[in-house]
N, C-alpha and C. Protein backbone atom coordinates (compact mmCIF):
# COMPACT_ATOMS: atom_id res chain seq x y z
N UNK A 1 -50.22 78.40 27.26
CA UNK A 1 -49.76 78.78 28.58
C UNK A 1 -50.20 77.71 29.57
N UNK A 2 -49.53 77.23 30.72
CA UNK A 2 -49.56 76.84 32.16
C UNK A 2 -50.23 77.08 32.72
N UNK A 3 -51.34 77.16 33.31
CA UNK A 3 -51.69 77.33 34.12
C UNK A 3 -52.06 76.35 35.91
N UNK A 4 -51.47 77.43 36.98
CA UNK A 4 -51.13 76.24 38.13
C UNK A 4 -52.28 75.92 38.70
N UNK A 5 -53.70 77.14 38.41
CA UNK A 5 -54.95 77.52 39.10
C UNK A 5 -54.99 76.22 39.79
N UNK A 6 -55.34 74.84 38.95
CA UNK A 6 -55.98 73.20 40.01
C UNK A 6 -55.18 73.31 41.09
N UNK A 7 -53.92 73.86 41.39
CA UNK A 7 -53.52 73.26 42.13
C UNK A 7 -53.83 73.71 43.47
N UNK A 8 -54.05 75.15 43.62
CA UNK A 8 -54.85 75.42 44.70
C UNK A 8 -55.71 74.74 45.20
N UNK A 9 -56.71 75.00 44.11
CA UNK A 9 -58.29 73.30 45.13
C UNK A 9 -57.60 72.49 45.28
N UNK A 10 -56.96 71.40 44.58
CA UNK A 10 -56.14 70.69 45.07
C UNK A 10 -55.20 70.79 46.32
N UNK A 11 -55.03 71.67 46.92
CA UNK A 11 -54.53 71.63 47.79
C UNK A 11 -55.56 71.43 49.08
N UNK A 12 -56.92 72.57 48.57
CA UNK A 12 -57.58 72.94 49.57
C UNK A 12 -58.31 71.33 49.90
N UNK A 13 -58.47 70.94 48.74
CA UNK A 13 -59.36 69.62 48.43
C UNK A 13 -58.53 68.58 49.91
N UNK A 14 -57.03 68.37 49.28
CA UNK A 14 -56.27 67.57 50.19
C UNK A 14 -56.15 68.45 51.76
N UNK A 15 -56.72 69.27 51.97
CA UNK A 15 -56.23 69.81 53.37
C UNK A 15 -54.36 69.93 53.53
N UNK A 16 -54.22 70.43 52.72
CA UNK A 16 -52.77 71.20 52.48
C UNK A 16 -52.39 72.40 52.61
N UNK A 17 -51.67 72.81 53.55
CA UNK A 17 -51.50 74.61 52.91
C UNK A 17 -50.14 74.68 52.34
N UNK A 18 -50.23 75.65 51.71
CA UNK A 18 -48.94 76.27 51.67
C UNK A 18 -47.60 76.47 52.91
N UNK A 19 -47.97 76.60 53.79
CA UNK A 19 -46.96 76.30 54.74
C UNK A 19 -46.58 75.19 54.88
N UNK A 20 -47.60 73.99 55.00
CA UNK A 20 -47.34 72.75 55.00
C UNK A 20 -46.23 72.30 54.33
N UNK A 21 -46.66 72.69 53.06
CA UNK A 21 -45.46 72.48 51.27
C UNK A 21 -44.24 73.32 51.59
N UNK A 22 -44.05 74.18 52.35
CA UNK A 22 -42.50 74.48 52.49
C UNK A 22 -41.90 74.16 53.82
N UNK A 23 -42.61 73.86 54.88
CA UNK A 23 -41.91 73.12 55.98
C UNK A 23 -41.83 72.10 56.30
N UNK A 24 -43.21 71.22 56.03
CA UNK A 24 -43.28 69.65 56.38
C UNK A 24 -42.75 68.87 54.83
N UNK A 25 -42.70 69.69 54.16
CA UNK A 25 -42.50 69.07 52.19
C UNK A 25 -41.58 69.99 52.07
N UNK A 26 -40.69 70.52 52.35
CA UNK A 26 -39.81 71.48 51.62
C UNK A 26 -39.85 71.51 50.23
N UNK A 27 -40.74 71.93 49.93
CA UNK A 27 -41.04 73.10 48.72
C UNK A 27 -40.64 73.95 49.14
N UNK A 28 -39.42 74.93 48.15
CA UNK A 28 -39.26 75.84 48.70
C UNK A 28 -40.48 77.31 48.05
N UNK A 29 -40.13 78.50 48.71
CA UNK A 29 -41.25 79.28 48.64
C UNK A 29 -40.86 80.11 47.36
N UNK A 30 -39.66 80.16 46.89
CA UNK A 30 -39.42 80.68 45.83
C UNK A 30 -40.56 79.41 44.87
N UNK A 31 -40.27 78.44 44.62
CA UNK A 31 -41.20 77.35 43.72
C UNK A 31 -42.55 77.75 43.97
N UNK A 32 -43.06 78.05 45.19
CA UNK A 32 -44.64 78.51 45.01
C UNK A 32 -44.87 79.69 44.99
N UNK A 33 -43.97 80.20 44.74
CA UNK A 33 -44.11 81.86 43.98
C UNK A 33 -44.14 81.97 42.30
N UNK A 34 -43.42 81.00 41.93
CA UNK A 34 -43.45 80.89 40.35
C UNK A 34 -44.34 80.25 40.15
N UNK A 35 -45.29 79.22 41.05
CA UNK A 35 -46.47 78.19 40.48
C UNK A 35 -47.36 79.81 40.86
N UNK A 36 -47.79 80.03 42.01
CA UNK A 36 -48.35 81.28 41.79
C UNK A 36 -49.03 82.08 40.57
N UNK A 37 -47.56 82.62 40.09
CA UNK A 37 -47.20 83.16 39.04
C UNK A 37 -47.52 82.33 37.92
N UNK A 38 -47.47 81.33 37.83
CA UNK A 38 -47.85 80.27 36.15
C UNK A 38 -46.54 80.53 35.38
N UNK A 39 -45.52 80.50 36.62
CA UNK A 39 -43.99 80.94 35.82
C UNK A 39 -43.58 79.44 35.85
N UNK A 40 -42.52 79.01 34.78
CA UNK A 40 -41.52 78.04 34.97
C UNK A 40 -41.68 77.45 35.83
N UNK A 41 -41.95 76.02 36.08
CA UNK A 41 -41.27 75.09 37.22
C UNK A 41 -41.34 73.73 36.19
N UNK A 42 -39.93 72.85 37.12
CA UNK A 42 -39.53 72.22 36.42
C UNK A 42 -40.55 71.07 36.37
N UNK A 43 -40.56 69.73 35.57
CA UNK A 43 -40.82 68.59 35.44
C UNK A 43 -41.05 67.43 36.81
N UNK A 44 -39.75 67.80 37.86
CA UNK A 44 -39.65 67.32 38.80
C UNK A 44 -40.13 68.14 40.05
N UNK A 45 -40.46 69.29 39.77
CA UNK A 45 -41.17 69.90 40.72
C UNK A 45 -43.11 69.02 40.82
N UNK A 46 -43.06 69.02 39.66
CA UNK A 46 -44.37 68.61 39.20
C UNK A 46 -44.72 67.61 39.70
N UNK A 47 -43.88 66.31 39.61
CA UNK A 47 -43.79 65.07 39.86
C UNK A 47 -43.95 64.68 41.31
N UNK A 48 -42.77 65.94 42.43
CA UNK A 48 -43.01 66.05 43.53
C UNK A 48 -44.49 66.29 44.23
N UNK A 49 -44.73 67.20 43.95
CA UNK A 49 -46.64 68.21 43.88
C UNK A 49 -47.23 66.85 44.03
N UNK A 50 -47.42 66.05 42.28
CA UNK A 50 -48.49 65.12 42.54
C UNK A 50 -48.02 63.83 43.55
N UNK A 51 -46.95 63.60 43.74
CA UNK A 51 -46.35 62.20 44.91
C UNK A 51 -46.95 62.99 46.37
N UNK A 52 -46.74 64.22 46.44
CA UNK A 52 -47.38 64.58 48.04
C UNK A 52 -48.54 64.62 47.91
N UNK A 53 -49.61 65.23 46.94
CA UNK A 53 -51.04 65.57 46.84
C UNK A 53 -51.67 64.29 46.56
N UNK A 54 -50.98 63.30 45.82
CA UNK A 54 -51.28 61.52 45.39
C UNK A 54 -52.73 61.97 44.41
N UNK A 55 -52.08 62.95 43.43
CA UNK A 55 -53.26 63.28 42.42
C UNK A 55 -52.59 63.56 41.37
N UNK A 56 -53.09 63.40 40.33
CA UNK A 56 -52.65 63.48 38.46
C UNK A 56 -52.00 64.86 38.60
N UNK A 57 -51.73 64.88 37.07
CA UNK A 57 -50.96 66.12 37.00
C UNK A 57 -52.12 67.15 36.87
N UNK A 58 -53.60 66.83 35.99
CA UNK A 58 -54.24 67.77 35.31
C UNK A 58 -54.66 68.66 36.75
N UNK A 59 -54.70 67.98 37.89
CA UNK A 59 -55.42 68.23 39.55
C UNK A 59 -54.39 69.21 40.06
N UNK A 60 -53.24 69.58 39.26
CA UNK A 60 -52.65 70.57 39.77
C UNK A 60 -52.47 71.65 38.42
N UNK A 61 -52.24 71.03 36.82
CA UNK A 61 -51.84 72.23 35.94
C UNK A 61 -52.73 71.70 35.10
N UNK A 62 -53.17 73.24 34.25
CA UNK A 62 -54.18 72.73 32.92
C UNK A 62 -53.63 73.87 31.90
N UNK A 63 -53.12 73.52 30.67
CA UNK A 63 -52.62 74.04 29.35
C UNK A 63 -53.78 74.79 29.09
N UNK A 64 -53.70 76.52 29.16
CA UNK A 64 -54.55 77.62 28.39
C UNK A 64 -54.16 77.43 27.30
N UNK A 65 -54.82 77.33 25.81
CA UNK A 65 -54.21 77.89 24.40
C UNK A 65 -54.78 79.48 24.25
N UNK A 66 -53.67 79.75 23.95
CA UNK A 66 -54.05 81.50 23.51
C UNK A 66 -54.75 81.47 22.71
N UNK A 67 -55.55 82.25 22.70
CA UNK A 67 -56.65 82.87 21.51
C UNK A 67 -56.32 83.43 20.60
């Protein structure tokens, strides 16, 4: 499983909010409802995240293996 948890500190880390990411970054809010969630988002959502945050991918998602 996905998990989006880094990307929160990462945000908090960068002085980002969530509002920021859907008005000044149009992210839309459906996309940070599914990162939220640890639902689906695409490749290029991802890519976006780390080009605004200017941090790796692991600083926003880290792979749970099920037990």
């Amino acid at each position: 499983m996905i998990s989006y948890e880094p990307l929160w500190a990462t945000l908090k880390t960068k002085n980002i909010s969530q509002y920021q990411l859907i008005h000044k970054y149009k992210i839309s809010a459906g996309q940070l409802s599914r990162l939220r969630s640890n639902a689906n988002v695409s490749t290029h959502t991802l890519d976006v995240l780390c080009t605004i945050l200017d941090c790796r991918l692991e600083d926003i998602a880290v792979f749970i293996k099920d037990s």
